[in-house]
N, C-alpha and C. Protein backbone atom coordinates (compact mmCIF):
# COMPACT_ATOMS: atom_id res chain seq x y z
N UNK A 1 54.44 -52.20 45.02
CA UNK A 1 55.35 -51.98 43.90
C UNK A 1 54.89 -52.80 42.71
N UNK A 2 54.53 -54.42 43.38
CA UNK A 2 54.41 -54.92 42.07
C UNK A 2 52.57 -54.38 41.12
N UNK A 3 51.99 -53.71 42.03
CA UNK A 3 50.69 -52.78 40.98
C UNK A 3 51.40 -51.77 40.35
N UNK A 4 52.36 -51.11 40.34
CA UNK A 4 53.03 -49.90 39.67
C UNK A 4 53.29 -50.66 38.51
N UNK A 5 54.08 -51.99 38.29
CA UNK A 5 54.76 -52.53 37.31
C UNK A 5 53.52 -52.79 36.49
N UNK A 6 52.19 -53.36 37.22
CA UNK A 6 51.39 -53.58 36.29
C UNK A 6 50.67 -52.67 35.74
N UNK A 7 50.83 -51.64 36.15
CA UNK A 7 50.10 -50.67 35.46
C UNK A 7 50.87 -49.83 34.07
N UNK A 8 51.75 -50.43 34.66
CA UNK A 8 53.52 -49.82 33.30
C UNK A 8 52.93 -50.71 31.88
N UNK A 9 52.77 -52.04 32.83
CA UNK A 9 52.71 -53.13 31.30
C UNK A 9 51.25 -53.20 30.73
N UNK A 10 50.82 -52.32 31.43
CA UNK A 10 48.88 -51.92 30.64
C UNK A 10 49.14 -50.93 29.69
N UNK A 11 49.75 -49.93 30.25
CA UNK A 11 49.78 -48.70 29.45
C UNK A 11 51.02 -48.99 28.19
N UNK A 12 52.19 -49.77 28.52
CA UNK A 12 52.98 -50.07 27.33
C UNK A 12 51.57 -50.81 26.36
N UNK A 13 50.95 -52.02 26.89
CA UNK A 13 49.75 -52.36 25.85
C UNK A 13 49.21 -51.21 25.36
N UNK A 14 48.68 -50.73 25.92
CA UNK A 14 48.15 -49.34 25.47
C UNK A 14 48.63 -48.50 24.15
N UNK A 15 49.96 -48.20 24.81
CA UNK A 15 50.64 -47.72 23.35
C UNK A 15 51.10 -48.40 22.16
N UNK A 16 50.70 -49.84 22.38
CA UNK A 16 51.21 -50.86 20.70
C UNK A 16 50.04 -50.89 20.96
N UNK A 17 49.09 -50.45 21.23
CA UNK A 17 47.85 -50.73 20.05
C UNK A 17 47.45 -49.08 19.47
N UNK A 18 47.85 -48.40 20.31
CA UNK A 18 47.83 -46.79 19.50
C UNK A 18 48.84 -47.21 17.96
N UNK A 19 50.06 -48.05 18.35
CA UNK A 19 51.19 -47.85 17.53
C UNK A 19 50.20 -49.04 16.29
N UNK A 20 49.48 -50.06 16.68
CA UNK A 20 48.53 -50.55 15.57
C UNK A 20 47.98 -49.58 14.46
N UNK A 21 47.34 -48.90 14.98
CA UNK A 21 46.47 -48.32 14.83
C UNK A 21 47.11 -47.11 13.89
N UNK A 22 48.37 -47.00 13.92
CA UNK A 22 49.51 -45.96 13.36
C UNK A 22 49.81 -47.04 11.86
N UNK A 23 50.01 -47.81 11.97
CA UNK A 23 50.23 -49.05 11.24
C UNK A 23 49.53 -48.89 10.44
N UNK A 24 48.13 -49.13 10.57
CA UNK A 24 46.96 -49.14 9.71
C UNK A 24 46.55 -48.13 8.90
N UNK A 25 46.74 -47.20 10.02
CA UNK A 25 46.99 -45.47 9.16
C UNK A 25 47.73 -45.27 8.03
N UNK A 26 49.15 -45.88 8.06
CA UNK A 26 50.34 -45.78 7.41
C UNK A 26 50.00 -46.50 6.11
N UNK A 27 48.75 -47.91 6.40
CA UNK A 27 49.54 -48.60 5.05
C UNK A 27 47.78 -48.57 4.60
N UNK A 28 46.98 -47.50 5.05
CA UNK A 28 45.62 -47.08 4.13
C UNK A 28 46.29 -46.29 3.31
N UNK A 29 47.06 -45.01 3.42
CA UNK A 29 48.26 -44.00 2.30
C UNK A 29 48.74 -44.44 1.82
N UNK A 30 48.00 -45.13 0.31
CA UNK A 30 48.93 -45.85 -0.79
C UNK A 30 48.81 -44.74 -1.90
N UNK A 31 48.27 -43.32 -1.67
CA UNK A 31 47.60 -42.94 -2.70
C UNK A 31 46.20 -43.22 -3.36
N UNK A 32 45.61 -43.96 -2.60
CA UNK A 32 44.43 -44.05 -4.26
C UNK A 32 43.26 -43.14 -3.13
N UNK A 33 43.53 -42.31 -1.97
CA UNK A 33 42.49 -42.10 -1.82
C UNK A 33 41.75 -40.59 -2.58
N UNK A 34 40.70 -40.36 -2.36
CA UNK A 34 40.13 -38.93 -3.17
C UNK A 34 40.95 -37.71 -2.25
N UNK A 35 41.47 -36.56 -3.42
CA UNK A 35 41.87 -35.41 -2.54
C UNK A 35 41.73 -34.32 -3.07
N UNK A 36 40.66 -33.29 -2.65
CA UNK A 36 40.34 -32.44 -3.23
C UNK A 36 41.24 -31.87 -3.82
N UNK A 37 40.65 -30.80 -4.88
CA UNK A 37 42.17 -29.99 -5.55
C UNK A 37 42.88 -28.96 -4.63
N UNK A 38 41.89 -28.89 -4.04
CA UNK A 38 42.11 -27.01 -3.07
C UNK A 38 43.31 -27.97 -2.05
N UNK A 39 43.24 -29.02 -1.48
CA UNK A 39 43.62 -29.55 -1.03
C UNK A 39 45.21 -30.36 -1.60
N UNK A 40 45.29 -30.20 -2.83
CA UNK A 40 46.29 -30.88 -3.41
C UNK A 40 48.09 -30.56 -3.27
N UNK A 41 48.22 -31.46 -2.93
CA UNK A 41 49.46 -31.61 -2.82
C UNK A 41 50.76 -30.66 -3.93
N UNK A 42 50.11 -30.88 -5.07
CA UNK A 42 51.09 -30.86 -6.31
C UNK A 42 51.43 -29.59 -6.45
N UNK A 43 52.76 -29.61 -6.80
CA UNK A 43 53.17 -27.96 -7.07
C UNK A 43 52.28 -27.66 -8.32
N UNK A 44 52.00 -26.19 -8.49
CA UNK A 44 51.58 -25.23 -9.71
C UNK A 44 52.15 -25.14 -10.60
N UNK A 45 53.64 -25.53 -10.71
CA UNK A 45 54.27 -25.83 -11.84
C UNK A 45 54.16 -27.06 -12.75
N UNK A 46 53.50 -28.26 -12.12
CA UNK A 46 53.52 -29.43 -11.80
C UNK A 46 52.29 -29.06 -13.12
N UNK A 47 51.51 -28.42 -12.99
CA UNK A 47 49.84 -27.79 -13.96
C UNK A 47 50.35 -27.55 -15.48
N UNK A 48 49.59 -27.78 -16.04
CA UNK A 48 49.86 -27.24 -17.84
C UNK A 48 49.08 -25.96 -17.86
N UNK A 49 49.67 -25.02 -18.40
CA UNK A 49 49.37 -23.78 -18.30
C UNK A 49 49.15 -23.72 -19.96
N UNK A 50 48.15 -22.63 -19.98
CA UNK A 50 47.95 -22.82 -21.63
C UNK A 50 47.51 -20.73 -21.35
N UNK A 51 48.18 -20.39 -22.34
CA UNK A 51 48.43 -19.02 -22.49
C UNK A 51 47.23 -18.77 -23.58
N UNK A 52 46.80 -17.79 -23.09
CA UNK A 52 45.35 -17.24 -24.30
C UNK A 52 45.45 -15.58 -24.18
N UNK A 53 45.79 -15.14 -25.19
CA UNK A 53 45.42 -13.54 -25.32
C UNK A 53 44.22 -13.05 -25.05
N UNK A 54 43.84 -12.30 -24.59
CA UNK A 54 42.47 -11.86 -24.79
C UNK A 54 42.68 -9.86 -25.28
N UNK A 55 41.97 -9.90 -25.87
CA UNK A 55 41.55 -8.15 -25.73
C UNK A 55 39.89 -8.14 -25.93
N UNK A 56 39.81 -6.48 -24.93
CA UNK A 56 38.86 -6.11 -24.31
C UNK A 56 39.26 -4.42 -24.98
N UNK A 57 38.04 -4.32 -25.12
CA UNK A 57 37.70 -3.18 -25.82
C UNK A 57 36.07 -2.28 -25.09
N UNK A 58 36.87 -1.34 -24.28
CA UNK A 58 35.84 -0.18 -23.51
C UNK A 58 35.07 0.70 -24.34
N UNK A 59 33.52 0.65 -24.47
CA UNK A 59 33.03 1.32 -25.52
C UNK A 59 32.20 2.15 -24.27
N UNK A 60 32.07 3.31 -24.52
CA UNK A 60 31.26 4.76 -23.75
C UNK A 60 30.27 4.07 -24.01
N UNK A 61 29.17 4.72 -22.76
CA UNK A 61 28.19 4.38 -22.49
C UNK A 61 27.08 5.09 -22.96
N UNK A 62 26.16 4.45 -23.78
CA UNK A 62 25.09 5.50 -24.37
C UNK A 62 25.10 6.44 -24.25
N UNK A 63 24.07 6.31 -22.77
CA UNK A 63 23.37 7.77 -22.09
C UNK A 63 24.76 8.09 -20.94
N UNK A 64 24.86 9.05 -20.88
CA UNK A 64 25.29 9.21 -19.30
C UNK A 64 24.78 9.35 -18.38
N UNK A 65 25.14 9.01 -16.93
CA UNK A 65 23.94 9.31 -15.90
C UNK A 65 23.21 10.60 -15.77
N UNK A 66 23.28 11.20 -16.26
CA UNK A 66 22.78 12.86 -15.98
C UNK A 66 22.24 13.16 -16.97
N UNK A 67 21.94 12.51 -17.92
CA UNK A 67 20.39 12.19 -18.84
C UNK A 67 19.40 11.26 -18.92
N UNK A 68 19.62 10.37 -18.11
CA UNK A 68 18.81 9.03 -17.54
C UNK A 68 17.46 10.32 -17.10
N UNK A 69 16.23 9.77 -17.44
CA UNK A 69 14.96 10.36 -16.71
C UNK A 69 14.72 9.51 -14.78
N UNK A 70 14.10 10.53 -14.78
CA UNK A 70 13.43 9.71 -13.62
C UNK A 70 13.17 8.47 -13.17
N UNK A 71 12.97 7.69 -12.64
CA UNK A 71 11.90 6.81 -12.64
C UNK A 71 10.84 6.31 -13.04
N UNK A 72 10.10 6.04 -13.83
CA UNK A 72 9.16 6.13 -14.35
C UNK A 72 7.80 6.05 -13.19
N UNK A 73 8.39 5.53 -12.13
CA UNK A 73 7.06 5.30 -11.13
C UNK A 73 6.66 6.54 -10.62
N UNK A 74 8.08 7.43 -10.40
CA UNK A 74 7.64 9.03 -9.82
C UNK A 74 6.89 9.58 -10.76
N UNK A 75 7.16 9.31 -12.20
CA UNK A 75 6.22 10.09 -13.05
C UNK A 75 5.10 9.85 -12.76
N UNK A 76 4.60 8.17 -13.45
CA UNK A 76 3.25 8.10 -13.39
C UNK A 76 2.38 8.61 -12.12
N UNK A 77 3.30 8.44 -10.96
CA UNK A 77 2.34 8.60 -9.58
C UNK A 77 2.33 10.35 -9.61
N UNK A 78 3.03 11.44 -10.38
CA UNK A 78 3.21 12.66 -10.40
C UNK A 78 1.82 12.65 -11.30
N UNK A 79 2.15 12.08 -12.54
CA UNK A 79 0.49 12.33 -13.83
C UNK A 79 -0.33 11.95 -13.12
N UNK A 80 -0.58 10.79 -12.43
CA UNK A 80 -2.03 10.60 -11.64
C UNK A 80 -2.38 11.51 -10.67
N UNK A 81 -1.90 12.03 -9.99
CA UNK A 81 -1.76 13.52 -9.00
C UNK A 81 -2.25 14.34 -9.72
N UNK A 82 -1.54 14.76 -10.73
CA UNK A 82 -1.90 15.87 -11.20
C UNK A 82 -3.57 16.52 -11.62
N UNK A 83 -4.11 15.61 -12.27
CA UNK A 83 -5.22 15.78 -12.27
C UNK A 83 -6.09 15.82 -11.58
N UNK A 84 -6.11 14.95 -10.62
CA UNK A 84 -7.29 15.07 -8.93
C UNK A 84 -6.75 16.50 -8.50
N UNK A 85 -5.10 17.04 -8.47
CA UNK A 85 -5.08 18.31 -7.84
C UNK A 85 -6.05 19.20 -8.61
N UNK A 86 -5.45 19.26 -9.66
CA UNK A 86 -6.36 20.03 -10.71
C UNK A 86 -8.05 20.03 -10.73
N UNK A 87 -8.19 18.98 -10.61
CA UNK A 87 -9.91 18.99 -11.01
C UNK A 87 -10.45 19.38 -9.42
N UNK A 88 -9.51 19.92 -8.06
CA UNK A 88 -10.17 20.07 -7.15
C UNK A 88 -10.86 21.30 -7.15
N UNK A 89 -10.44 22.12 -8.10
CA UNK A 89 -11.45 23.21 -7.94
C UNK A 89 -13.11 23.03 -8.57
N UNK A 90 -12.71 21.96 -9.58
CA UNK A 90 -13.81 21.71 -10.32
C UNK A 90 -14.94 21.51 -9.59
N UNK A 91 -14.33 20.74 -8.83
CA UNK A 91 -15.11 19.06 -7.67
C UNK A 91 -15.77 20.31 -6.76
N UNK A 92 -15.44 21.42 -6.19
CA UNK A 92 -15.55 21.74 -5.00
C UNK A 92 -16.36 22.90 -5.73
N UNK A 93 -16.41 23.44 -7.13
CA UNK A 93 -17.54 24.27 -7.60
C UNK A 93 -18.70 23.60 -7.96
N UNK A 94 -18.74 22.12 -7.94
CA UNK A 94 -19.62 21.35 -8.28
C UNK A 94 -20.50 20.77 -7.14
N UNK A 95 -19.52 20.94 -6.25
CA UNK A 95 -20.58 20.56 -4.56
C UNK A 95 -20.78 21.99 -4.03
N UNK A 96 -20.30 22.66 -4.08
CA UNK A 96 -21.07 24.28 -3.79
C UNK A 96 -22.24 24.32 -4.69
N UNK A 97 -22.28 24.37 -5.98
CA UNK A 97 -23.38 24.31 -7.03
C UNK A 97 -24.46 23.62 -6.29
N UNK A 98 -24.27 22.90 -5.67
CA UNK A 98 -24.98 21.24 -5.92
C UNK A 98 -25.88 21.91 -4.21
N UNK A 99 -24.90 22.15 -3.57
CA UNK A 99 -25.59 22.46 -2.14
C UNK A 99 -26.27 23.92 -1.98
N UNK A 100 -25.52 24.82 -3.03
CA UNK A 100 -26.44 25.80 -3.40
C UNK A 100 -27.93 25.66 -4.00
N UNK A 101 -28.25 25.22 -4.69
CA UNK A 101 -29.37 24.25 -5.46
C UNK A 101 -30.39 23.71 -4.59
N UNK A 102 -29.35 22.86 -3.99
CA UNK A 102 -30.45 22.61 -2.81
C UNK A 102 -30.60 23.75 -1.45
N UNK A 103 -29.89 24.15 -1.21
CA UNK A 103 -30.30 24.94 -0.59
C UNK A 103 -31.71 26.25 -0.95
N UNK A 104 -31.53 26.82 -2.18
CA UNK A 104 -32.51 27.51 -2.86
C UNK A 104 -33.97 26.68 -3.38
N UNK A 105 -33.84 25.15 -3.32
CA UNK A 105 -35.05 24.77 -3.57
C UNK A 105 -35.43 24.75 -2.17
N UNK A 106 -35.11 24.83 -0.78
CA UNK A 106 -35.09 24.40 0.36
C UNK A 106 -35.88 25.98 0.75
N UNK A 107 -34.99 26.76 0.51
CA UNK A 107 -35.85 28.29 0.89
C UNK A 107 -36.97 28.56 -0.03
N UNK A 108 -37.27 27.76 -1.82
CA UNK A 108 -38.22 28.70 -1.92
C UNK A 108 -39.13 27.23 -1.50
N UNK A 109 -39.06 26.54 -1.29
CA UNK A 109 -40.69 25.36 -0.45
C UNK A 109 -40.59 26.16 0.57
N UNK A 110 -39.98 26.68 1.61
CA UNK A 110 -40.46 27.36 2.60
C UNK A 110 -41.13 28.59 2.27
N UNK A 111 -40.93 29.58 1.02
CA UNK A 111 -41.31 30.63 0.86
C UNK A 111 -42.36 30.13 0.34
N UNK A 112 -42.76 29.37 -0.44
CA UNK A 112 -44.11 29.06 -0.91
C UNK A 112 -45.25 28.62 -0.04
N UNK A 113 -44.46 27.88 1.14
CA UNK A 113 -45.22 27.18 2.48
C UNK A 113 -45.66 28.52 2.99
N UNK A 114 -45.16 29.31 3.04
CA UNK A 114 -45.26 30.39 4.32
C UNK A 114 -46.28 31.28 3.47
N UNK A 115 -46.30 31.35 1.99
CA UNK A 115 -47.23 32.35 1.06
C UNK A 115 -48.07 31.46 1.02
N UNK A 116 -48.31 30.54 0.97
CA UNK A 116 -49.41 29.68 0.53
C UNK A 116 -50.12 30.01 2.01
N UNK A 117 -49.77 29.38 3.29
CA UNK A 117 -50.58 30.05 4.66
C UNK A 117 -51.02 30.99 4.59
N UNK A 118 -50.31 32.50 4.33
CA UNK A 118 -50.65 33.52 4.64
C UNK A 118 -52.14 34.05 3.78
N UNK A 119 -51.84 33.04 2.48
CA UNK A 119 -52.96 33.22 1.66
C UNK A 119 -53.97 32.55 2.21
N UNK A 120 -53.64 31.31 2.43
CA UNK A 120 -55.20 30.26 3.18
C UNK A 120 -55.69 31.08 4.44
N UNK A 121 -55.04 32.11 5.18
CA UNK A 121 -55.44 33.08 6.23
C UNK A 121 -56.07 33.90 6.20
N UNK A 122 -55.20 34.18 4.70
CA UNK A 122 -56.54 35.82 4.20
C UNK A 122 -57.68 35.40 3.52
N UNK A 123 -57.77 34.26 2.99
CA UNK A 123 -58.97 33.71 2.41
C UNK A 123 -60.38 33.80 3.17
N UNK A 124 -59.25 32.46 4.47
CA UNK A 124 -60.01 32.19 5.57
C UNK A 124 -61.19 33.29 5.67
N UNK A 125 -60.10 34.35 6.27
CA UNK A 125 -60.49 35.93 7.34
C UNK A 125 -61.69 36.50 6.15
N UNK A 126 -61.28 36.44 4.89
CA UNK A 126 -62.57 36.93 4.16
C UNK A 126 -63.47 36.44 4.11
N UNK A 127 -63.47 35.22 3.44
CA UNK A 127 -64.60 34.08 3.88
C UNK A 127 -65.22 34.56 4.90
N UNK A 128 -64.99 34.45 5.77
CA UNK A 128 -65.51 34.56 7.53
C UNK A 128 -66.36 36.05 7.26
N UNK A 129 -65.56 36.88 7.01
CA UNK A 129 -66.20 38.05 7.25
C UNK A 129 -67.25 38.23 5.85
N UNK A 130 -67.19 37.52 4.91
CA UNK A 130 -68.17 37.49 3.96
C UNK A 130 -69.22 36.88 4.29
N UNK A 131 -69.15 35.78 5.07
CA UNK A 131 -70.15 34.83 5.96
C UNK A 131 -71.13 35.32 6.72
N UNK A 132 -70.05 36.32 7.82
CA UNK A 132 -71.03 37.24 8.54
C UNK A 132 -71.96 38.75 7.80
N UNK A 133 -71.00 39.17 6.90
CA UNK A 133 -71.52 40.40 6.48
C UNK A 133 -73.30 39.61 5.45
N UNK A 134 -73.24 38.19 5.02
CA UNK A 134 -74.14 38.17 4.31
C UNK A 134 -74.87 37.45 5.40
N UNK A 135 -74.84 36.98 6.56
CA UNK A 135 -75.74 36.34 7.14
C UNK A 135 -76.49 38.23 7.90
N UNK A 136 -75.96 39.07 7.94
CA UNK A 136 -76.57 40.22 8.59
C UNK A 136 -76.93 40.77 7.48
N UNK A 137 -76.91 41.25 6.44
CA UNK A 137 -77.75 41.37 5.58
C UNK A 137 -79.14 40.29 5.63
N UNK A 138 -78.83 38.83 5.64
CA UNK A 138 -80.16 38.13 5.53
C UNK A 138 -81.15 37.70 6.33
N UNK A 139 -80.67 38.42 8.10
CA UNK A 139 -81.48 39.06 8.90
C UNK A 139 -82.19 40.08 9.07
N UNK A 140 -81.51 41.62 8.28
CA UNK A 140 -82.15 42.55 8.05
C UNK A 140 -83.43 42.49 7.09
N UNK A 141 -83.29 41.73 5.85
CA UNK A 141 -83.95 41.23 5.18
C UNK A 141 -84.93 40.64 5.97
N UNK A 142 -84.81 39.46 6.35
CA UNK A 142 -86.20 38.87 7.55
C UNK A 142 -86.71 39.63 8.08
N UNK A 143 -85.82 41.18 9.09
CA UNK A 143 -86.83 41.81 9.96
C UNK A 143 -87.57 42.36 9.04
N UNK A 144 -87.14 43.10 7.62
CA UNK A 144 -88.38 43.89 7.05
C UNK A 144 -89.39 43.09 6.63
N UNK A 145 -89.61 41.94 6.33
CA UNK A 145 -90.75 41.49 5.24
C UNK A 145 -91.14 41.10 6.77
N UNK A 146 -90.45 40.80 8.05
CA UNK A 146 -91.84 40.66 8.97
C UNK A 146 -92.50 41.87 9.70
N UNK A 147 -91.92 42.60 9.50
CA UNK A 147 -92.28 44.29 9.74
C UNK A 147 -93.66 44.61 8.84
C-alpha cells in the first residue's frame, strides 16, 4: 500500500511541474510576441478602411479571333515546302537528262568500239589477202624470168 501512496506523490510532483510549466506559458503572453496578420486576432472592423472608386472601361478588341492568321511557323514551314515540292519535277528531269547523257555517251563508245573492230578486221582480212595475192604474183614473176 505504502508504494501506491508513493507513486500518488510522484505523479502529484509530476503535475506541479506540468502546472510550472503552465505558469511560464501564462506569464511569456504579455503581448509583445510577433503574430502574423493571417493569424491576427483583431476584428476587421478594428482596420481603417479607406474607400477608392475605381472605373474600368472595356474597349473591343482589335482583331477578332477569326481574323488572327495562322501561325507564322505553319507558314514559313508551308513556303519552304513549297518549293522543293515544286522544283521536284525539275530535279527529276535533270537526273533523267543527266543519266540519259550518260547513258548515250555509254552506247555510242560501245558503237564506236565495236565499228572501230569491225574495221581493224576488215583491214586486217585485206591486208592479208593483199599480202598473199602480191606474194603469188611475185612467185609467178620468179618462175618466168627462170623459165
Amino acid at each position: 500500500v505504502d508504494d501506491e501512496s508513493d507513486d500518488n506523490d510522484q505523479d502529484d510532483q509530476d503535475d506541479d511541474d506540468l502546472d510550472d510549466d503552465d505558469d511560464q506559458t501564462d506569464s511569456d503572453n504579455d503581448g509583445d510576441d510577433f503574430i502574423h496578420p493571417k493569424f491576427s486576432t483583431h476584428d476587421a472592423e478594428d482596420k481603417d478602411e479607406e474607400n477608392v472608386s475605381v472605373t474600368t472601361a472595356a474597349e473591343p478588341p482589335l482583331l477578332s479571333a477569326t481574323t488572327l492568321p495562322s501561325p507564322s511557323i505553319s507558314i514559313i514551314s508551308h513556303v519552304q515546302q513549297t518549293p522543293a515540292i515544286s522544283s521536284i519535277p525539275g530535279i527529276v528531269d535533270k537526273y533523267l537528262d543527266h543519266r540519259m547523257n550518260e547513258t548515250v555517251k555509254v552506247a555510242v563508245q560501245l558503237q564506236s568500239d565495236r565499228l572501230r573492230d569491225e574495221a581493224q578486221a576488215k583491214n586486217k582480212d585485206f591486208l592479208n589477202k593483199l599480202d598473199e595475192y602480191i606474194q603469188k604474183i611475185i612467185k609467178e614473176q620468179v618462175k618466168e624470168q627462170v623459165k
